[in-house]
PDB file of N, CA and C in Angstrom:
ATOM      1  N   UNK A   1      16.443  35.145 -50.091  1.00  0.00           N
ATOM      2  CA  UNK A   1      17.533  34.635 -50.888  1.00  0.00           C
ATOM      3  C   UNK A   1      18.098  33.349 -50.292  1.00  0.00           C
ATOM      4  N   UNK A   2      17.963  33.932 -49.014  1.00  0.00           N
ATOM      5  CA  UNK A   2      18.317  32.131 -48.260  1.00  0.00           C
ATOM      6  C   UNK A   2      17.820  30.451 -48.702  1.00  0.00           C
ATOM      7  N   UNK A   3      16.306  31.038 -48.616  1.00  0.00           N
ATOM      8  CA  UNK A   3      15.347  29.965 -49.035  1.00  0.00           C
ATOM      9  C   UNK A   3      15.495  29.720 -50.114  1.00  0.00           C
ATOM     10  N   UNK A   4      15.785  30.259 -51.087  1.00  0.00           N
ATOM     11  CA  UNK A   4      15.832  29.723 -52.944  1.00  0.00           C
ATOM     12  C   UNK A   4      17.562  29.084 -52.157  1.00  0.00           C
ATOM     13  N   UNK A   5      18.592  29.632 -51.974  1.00  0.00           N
ATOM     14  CA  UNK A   5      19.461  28.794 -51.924  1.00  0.00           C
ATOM     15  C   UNK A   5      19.010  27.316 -51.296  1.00  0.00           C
ATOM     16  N   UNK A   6      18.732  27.232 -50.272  1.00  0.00           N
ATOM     17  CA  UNK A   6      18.012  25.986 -49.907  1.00  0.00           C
ATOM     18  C   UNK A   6      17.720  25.356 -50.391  1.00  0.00           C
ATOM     19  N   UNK A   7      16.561  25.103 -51.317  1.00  0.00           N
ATOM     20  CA  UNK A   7      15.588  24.501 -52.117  1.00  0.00           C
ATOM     21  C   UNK A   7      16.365  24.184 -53.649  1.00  0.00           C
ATOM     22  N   UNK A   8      17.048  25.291 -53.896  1.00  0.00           N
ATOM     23  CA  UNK A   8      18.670  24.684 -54.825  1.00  0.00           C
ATOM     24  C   UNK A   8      19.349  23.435 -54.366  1.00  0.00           C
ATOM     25  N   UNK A   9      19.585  23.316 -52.936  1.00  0.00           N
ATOM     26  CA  UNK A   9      20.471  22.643 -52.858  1.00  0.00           C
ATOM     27  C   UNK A   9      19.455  21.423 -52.302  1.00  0.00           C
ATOM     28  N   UNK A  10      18.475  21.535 -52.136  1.00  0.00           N
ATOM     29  CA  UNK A  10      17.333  20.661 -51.732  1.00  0.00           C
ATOM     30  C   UNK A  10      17.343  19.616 -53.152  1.00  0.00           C
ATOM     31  N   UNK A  11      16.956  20.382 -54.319  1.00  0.00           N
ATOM     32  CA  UNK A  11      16.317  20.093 -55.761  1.00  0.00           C
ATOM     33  C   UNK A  11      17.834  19.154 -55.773  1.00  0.00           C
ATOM     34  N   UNK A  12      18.729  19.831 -56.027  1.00  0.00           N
ATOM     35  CA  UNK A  12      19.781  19.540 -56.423  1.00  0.00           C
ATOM     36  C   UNK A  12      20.322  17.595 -55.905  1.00  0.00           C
ATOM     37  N   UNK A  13      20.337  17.718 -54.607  1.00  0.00           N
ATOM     38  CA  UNK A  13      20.342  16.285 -53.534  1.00  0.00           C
ATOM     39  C   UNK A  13      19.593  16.033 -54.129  1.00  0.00           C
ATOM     40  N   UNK A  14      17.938  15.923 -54.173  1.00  0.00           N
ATOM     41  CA  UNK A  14      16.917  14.782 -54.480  1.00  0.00           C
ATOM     42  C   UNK A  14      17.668  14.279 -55.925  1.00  0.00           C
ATOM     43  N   UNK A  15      17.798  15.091 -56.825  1.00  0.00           N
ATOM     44  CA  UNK A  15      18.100  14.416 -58.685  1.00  0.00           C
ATOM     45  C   UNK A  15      19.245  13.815 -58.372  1.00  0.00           C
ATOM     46  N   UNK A  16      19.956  14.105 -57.770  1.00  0.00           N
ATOM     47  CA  UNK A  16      21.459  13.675 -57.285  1.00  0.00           C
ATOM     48  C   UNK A  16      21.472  12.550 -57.157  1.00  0.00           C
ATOM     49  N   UNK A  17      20.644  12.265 -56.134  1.00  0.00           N
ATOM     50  CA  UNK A  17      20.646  10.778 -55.483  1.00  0.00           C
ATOM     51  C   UNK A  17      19.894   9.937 -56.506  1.00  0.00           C
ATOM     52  N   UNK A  18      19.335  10.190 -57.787  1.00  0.00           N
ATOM     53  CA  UNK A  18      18.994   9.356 -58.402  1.00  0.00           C
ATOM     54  C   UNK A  18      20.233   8.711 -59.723  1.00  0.00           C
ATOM     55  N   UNK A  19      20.974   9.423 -59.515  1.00  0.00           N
ATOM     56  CA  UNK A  19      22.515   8.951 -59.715  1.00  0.00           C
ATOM     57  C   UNK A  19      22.659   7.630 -60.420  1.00  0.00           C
ATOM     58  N   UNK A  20      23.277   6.844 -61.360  1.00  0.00           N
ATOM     59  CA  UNK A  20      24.286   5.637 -60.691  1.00  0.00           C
ATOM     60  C   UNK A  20      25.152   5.506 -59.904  1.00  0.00           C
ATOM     61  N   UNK A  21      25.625   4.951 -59.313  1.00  0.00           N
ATOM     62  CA  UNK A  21      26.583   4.784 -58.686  1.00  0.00           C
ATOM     63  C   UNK A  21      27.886   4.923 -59.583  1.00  0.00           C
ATOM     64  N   UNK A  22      27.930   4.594 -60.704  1.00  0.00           N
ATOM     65  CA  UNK A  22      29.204   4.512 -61.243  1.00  0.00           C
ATOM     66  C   UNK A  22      29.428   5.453 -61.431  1.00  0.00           C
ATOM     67  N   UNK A  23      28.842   6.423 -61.609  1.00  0.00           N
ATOM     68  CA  UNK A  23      28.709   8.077 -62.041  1.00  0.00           C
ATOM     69  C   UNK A  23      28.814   8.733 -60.897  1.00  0.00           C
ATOM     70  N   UNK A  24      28.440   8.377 -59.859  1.00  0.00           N
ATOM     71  CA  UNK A  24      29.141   8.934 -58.618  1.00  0.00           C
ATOM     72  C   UNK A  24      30.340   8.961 -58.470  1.00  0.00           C
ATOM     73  N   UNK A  25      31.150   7.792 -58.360  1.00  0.00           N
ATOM     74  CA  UNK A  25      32.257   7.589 -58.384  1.00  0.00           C
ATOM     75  C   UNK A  25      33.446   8.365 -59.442  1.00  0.00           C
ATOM     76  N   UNK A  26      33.031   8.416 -60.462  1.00  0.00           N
ATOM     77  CA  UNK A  26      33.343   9.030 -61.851  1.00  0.00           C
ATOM     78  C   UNK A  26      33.184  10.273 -61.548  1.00  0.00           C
ATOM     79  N   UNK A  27      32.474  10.932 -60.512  1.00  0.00           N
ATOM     80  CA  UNK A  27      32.359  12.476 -59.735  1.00  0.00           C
ATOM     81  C   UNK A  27      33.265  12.716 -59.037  1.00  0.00           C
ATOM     82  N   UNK A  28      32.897  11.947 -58.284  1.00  0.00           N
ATOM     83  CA  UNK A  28      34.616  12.073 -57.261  1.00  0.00           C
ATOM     84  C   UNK A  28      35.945  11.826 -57.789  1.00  0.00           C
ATOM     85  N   UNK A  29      36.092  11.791 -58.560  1.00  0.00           N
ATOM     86  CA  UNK A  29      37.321  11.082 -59.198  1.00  0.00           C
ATOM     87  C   UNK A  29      37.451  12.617 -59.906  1.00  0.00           C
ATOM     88  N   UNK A  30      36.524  13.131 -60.539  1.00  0.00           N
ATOM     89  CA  UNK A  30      36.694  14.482 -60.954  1.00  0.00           C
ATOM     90  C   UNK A  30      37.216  15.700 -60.146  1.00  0.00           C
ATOM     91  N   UNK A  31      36.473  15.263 -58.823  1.00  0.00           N
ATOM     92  CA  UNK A  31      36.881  16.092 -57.597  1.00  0.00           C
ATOM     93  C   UNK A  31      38.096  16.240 -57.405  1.00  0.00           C
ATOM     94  N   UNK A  32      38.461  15.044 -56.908  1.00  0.00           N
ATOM     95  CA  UNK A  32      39.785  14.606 -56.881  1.00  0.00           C
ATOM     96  C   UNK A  32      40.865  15.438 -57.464  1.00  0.00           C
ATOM     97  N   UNK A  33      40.786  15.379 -58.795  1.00  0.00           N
ATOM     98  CA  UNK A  33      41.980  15.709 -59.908  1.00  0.00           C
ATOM     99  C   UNK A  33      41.440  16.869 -59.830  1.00  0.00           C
ATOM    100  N   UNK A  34      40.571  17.670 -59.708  1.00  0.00           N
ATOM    101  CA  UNK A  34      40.673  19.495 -59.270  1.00  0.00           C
ATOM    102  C   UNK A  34      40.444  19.587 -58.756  1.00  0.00           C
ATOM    103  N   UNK A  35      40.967  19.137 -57.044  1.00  0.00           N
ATOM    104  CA  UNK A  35      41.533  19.515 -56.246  1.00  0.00           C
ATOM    105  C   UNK A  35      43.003  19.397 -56.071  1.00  0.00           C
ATOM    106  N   UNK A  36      43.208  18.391 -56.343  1.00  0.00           N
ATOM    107  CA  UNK A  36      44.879  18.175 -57.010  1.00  0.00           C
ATOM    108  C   UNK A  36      45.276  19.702 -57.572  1.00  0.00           C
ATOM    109  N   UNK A  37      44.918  19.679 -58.617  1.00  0.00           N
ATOM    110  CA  UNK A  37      44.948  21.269 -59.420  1.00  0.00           C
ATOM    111  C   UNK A  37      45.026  22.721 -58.372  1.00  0.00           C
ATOM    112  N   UNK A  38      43.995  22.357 -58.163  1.00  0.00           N
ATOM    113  CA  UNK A  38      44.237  23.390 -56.809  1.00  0.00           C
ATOM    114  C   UNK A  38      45.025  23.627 -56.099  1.00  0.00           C
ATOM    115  N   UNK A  39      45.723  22.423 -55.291  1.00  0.00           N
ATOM    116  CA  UNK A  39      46.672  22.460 -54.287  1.00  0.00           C
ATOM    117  C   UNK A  39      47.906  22.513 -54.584  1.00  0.00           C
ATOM    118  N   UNK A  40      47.845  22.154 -56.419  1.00  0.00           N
ATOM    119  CA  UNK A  40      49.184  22.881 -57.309  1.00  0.00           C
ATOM    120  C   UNK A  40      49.602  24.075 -57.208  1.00  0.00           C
ATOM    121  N   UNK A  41      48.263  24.589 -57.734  1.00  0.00           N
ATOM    122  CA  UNK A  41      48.168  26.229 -57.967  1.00  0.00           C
ATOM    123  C   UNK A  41      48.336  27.004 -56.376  1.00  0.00           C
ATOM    124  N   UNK A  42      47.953  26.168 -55.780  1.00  0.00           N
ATOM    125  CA  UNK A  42      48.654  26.814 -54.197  1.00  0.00           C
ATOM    126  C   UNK A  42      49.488  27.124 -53.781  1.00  0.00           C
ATOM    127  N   UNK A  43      50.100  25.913 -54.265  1.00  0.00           N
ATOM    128  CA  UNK A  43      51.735  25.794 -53.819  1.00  0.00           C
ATOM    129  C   UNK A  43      52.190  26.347 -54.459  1.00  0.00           C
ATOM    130  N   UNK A  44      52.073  26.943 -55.530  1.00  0.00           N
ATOM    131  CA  UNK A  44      52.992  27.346 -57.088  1.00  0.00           C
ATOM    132  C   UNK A  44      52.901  29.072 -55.784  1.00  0.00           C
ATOM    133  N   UNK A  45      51.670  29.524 -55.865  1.00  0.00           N
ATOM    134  CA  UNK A  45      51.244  30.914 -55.160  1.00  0.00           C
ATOM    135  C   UNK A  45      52.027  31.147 -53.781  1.00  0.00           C
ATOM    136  N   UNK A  46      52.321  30.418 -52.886  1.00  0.00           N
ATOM    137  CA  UNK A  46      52.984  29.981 -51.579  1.00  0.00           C
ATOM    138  C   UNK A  46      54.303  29.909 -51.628  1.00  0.00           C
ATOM    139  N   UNK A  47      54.939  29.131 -52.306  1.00  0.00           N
ATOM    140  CA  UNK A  47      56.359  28.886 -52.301  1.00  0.00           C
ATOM    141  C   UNK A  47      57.065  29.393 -53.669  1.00  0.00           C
ATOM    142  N   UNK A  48      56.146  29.326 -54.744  1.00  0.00           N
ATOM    143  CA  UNK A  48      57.088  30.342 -55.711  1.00  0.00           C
ATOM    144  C   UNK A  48      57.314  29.190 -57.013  1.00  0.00           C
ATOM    145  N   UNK A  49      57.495  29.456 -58.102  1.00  0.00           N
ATOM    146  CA  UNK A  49      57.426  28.760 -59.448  1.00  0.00           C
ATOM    147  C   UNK A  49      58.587  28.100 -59.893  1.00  0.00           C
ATOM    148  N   UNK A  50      59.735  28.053 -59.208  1.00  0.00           N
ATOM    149  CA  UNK A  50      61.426  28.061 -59.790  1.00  0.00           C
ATOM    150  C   UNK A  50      61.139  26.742 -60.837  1.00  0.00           C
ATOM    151  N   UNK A  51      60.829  25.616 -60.638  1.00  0.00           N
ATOM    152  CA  UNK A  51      60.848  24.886 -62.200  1.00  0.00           C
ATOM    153  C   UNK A  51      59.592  25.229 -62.579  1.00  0.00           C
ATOM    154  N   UNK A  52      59.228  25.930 -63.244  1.00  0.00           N
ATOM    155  CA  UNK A  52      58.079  26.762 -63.854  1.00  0.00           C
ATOM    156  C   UNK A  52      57.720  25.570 -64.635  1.00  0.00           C
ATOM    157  N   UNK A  53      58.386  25.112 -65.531  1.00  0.00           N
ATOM    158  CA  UNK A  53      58.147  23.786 -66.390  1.00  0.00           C
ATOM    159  C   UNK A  53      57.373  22.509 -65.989  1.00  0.00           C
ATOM    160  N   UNK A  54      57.763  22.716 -64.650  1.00  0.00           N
ATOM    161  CA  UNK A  54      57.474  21.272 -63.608  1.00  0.00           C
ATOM    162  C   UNK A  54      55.733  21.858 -63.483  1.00  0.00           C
ATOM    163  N   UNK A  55      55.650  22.699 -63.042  1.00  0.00           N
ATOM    164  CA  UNK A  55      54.661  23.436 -62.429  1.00  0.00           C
ATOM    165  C   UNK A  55      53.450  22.881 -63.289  1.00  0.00           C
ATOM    166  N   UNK A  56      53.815  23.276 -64.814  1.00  0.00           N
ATOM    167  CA  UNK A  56      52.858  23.909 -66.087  1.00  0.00           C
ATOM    168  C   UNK A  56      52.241  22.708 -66.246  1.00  0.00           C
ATOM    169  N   UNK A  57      53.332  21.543 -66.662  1.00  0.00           N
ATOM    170  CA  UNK A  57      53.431  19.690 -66.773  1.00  0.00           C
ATOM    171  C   UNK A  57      52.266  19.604 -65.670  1.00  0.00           C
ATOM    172  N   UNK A  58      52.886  19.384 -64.499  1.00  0.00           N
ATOM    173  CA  UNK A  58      52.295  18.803 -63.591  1.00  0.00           C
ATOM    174  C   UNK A  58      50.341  19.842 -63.395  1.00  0.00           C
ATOM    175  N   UNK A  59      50.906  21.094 -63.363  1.00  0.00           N
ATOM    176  CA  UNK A  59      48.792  21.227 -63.427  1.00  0.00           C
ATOM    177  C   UNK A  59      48.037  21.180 -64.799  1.00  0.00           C
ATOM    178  N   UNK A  60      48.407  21.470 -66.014  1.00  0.00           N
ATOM    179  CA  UNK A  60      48.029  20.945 -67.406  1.00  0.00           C
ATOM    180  C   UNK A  60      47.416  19.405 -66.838  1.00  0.00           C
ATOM    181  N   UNK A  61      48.372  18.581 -66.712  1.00  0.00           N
ATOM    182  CA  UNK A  61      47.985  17.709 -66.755  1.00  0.00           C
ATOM    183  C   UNK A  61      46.753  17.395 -65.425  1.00  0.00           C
ATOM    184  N   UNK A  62      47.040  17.733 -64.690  1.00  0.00           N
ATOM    185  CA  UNK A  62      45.396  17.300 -63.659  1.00  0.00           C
ATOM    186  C   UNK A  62      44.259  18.019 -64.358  1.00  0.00           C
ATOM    187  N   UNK A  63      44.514  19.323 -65.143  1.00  0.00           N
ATOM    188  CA  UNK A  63      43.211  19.858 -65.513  1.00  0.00           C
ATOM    189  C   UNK A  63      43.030  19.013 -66.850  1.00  0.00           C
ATOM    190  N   UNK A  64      44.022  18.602 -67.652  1.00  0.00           N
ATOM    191  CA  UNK A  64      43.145  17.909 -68.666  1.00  0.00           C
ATOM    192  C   UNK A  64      42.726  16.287 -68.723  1.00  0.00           C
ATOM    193  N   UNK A  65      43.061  16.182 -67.226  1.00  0.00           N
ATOM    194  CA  UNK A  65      42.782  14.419 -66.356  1.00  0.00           C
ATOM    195  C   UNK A  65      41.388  14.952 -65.870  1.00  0.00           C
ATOM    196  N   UNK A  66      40.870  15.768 -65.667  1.00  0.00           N
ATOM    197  CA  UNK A  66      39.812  15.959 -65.481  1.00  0.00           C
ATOM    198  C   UNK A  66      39.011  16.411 -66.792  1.00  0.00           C
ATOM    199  N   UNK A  67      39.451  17.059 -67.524  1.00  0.00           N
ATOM    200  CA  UNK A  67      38.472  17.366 -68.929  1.00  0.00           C
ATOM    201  C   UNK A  67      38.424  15.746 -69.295  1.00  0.00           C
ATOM    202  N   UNK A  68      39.191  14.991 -69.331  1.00  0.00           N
ATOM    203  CA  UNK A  68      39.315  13.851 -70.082  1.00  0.00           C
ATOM    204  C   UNK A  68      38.414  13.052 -69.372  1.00  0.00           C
ATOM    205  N   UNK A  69      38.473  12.758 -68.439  1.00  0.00           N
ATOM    206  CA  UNK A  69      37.161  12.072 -67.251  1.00  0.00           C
ATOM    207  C   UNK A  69      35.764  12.906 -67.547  1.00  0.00           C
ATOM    208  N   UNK A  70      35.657  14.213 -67.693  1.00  0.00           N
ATOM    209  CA  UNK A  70      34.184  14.585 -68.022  1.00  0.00           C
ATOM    210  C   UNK A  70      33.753  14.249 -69.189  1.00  0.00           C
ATOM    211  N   UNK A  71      34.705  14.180 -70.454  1.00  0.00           N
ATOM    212  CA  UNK A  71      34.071  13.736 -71.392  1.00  0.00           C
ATOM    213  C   UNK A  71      33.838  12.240 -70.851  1.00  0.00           C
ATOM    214  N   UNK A  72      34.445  11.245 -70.222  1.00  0.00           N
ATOM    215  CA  UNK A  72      34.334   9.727 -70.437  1.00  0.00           C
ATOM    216  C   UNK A  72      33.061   9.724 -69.331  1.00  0.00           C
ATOM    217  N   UNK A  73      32.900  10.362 -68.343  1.00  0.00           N
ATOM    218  CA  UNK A  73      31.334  10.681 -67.403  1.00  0.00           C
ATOM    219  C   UNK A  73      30.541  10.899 -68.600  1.00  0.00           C
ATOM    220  N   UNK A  74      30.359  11.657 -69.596  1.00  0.00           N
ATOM    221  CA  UNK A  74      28.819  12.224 -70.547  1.00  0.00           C
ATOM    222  C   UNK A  74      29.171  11.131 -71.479  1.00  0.00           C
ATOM    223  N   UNK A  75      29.811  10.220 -71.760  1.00  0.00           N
ATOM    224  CA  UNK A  75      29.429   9.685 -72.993  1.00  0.00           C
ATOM    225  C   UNK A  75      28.881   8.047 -71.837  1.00  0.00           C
ATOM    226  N   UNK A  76      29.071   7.872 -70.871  1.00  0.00           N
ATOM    227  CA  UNK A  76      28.791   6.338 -69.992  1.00  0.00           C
ATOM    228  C   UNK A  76      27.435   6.843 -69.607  1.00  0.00           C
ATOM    229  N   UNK A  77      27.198   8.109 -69.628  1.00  0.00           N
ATOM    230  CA  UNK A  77      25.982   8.191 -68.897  1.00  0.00           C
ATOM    231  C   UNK A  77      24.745   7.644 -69.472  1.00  0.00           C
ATOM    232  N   UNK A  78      23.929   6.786 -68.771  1.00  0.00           N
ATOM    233  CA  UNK A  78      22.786   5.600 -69.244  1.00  0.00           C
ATOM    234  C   UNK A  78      22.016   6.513 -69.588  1.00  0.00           C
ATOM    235  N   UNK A  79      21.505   7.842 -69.196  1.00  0.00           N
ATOM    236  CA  UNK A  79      20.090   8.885 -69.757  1.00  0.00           C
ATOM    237  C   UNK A  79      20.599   9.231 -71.205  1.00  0.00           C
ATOM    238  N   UNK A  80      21.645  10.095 -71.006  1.00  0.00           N
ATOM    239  CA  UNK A  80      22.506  10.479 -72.614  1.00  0.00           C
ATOM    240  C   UNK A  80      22.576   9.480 -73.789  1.00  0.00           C
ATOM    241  N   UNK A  81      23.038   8.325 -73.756  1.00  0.00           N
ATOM    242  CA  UNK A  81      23.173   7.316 -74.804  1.00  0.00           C
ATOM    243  C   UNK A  81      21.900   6.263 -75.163  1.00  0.00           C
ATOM    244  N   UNK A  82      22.487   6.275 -76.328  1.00  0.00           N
ATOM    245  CA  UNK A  82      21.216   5.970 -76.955  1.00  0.00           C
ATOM    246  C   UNK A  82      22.031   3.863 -77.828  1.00  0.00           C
ATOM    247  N   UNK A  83      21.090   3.289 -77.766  1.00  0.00           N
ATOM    248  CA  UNK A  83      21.805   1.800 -78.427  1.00  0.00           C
ATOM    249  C   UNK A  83      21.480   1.050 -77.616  1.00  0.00           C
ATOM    250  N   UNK A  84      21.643  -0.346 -78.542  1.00  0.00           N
ATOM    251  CA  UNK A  84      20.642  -1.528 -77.698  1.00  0.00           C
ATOM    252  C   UNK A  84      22.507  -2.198 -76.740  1.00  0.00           C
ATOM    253  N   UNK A  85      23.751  -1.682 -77.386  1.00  0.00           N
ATOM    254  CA  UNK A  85      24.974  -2.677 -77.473  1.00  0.00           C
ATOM    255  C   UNK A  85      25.295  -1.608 -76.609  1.00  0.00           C
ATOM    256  N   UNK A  86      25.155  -1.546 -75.143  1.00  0.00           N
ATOM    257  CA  UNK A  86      25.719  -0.597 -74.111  1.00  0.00           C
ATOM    258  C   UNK A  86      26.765  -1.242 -73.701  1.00  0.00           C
ATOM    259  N   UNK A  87      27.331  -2.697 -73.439  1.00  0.00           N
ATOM    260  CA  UNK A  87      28.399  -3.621 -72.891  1.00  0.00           C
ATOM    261  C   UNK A  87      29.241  -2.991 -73.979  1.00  0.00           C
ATOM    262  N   UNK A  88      28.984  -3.509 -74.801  1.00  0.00           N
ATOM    263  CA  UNK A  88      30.488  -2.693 -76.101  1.00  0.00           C
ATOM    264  C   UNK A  88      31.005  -1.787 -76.577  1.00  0.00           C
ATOM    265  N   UNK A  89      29.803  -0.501 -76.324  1.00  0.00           N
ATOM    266  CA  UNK A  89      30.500   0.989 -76.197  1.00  0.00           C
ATOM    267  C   UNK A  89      30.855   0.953 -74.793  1.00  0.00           C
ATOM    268  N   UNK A  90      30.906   0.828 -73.540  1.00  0.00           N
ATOM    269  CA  UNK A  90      31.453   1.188 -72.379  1.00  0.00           C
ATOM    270  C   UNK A  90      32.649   0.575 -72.542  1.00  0.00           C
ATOM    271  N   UNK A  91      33.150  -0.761 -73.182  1.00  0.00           N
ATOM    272  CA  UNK A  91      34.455  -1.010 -73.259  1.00  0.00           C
ATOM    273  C   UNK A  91      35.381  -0.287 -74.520  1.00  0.00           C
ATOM    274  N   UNK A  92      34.474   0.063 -75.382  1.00  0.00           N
ATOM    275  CA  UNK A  92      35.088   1.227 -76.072  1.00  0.00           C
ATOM    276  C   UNK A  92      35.542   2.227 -76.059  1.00  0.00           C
ATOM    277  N   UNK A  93      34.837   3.122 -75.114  1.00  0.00           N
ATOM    278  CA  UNK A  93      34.240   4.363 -74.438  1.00  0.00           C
ATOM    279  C   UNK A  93      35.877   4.157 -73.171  1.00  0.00           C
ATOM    280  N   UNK A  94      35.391   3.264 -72.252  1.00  0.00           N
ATOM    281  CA  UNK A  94      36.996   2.560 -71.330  1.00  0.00           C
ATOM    282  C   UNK A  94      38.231   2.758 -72.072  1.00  0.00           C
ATOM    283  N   UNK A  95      38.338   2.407 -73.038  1.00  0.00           N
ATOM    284  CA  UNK A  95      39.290   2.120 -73.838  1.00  0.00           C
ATOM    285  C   UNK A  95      39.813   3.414 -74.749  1.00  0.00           C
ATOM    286  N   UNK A  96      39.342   4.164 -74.927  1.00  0.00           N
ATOM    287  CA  UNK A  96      39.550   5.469 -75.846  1.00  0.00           C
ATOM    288  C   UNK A  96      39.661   6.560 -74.862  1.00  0.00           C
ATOM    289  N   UNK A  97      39.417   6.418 -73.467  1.00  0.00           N
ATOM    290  CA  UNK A  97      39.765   7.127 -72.124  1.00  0.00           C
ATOM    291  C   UNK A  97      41.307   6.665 -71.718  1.00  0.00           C
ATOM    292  N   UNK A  98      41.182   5.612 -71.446  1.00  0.00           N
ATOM    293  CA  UNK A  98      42.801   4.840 -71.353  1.00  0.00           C
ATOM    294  C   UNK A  98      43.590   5.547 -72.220  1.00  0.00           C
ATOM    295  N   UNK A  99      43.422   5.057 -73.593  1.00  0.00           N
ATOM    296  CA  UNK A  99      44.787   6.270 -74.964  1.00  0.00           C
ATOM    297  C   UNK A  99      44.862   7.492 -74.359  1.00  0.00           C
ATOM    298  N   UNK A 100      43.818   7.978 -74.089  1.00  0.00           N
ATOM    299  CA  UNK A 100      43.643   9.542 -74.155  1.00  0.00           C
ATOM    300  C   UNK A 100      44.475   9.688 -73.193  1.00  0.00           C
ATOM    301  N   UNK A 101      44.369   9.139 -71.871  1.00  0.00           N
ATOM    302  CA  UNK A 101      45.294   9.751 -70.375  1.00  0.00           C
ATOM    303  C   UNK A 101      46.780   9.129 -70.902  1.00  0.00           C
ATOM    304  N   UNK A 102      46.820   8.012 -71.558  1.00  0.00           N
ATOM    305  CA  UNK A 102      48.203   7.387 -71.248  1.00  0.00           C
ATOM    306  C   UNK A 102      49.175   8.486 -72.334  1.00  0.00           C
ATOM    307  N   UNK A 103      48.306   8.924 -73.268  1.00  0.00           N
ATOM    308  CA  UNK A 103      49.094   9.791 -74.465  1.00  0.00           C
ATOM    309  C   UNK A 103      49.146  11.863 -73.705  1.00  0.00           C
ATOM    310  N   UNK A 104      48.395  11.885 -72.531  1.00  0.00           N
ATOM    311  CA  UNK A 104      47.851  12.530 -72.248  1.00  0.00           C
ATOM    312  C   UNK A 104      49.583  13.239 -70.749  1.00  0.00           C
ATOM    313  N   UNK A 105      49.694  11.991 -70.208  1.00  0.00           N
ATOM    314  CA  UNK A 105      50.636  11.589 -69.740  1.00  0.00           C
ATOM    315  C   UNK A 105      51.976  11.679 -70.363  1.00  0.00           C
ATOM    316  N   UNK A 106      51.945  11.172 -71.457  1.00  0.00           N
ATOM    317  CA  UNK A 106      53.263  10.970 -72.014  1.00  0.00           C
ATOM    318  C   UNK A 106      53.699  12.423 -72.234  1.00  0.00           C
ATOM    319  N   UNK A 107      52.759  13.235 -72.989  1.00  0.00           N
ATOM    320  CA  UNK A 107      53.136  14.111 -73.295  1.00  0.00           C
ATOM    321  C   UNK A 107      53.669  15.370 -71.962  1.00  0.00           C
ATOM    322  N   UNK A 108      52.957  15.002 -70.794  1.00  0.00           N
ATOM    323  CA  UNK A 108      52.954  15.943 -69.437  1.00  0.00           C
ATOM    324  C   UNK A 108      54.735  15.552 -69.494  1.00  0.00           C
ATOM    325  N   UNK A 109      54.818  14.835 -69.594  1.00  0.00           N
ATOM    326  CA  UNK A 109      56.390  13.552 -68.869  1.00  0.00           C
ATOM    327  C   UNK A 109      56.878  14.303 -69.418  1.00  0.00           C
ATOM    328  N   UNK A 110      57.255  14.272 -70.885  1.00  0.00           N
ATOM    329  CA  UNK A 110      57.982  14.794 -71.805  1.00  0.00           C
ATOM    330  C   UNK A 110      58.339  16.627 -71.743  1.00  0.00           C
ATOM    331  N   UNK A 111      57.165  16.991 -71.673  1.00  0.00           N
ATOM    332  CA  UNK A 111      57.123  18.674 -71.210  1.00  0.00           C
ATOM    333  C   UNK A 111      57.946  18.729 -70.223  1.00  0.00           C
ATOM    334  N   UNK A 112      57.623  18.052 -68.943  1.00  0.00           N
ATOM    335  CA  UNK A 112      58.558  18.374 -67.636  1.00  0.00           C
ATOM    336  C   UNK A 112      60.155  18.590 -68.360  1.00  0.00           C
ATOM    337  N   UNK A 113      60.688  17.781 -68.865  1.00  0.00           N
ATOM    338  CA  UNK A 113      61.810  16.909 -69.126  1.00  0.00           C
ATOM    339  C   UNK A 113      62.810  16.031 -68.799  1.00  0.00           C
TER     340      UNK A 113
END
């Protein structure tokens, strides 16, 4: 069982590294914001919920800063898309990620109160 884990994580590195880079980055950035989430949900577990409101706002929003980044990772990704005009959907694609967090945001703000 060892060895298949291995060779998982073997398989896994080699395709990995054939990556873009921008999509790396766009990984970590995912990381990032759930782990954020995490260390919410920690603290919420540790010290206790008293603005419950604050709580909900503040991890809602890292988990759907991360749904919102996975969709904008699968639609940039160069294997997935298909079109000769890749410069003008990525600034589209940029741009319909931007609304999404800034409306995404507003609404977290507003929840808190």
């Amino acid at each position: 069982m060892l060895g298949d884990l291995k060779e998982i994580v073997q398989v896994f590195s080699r395709e990995y590294s054939k990556t873009p880079k921008l999509l790396k980055i766009v990984d970590c950035f995912i990381l990032y914001a759930l782990t954020v989430a995490a260390l919410q949900f920690a603290y919420m577990n540790l010290f206790g919920s008293f603005p419950y409101n604050a709580f909900l706002g503040g991890f809602f929003c890292t988990l759907g800063f991360a749904v919102l980044t996975v969709c904008f990772r699968m639609q940039i990704d160069v294997t997935q898309t298909e079109g000769a005009d890749k410069l003008g959907n990525l600034e589209k694609v940029f741009a319909d990620y931007c609304v999404a967090c800034v409306f995404l945001f507003f609404v977290s703000i507003s929840y808190v109160g």
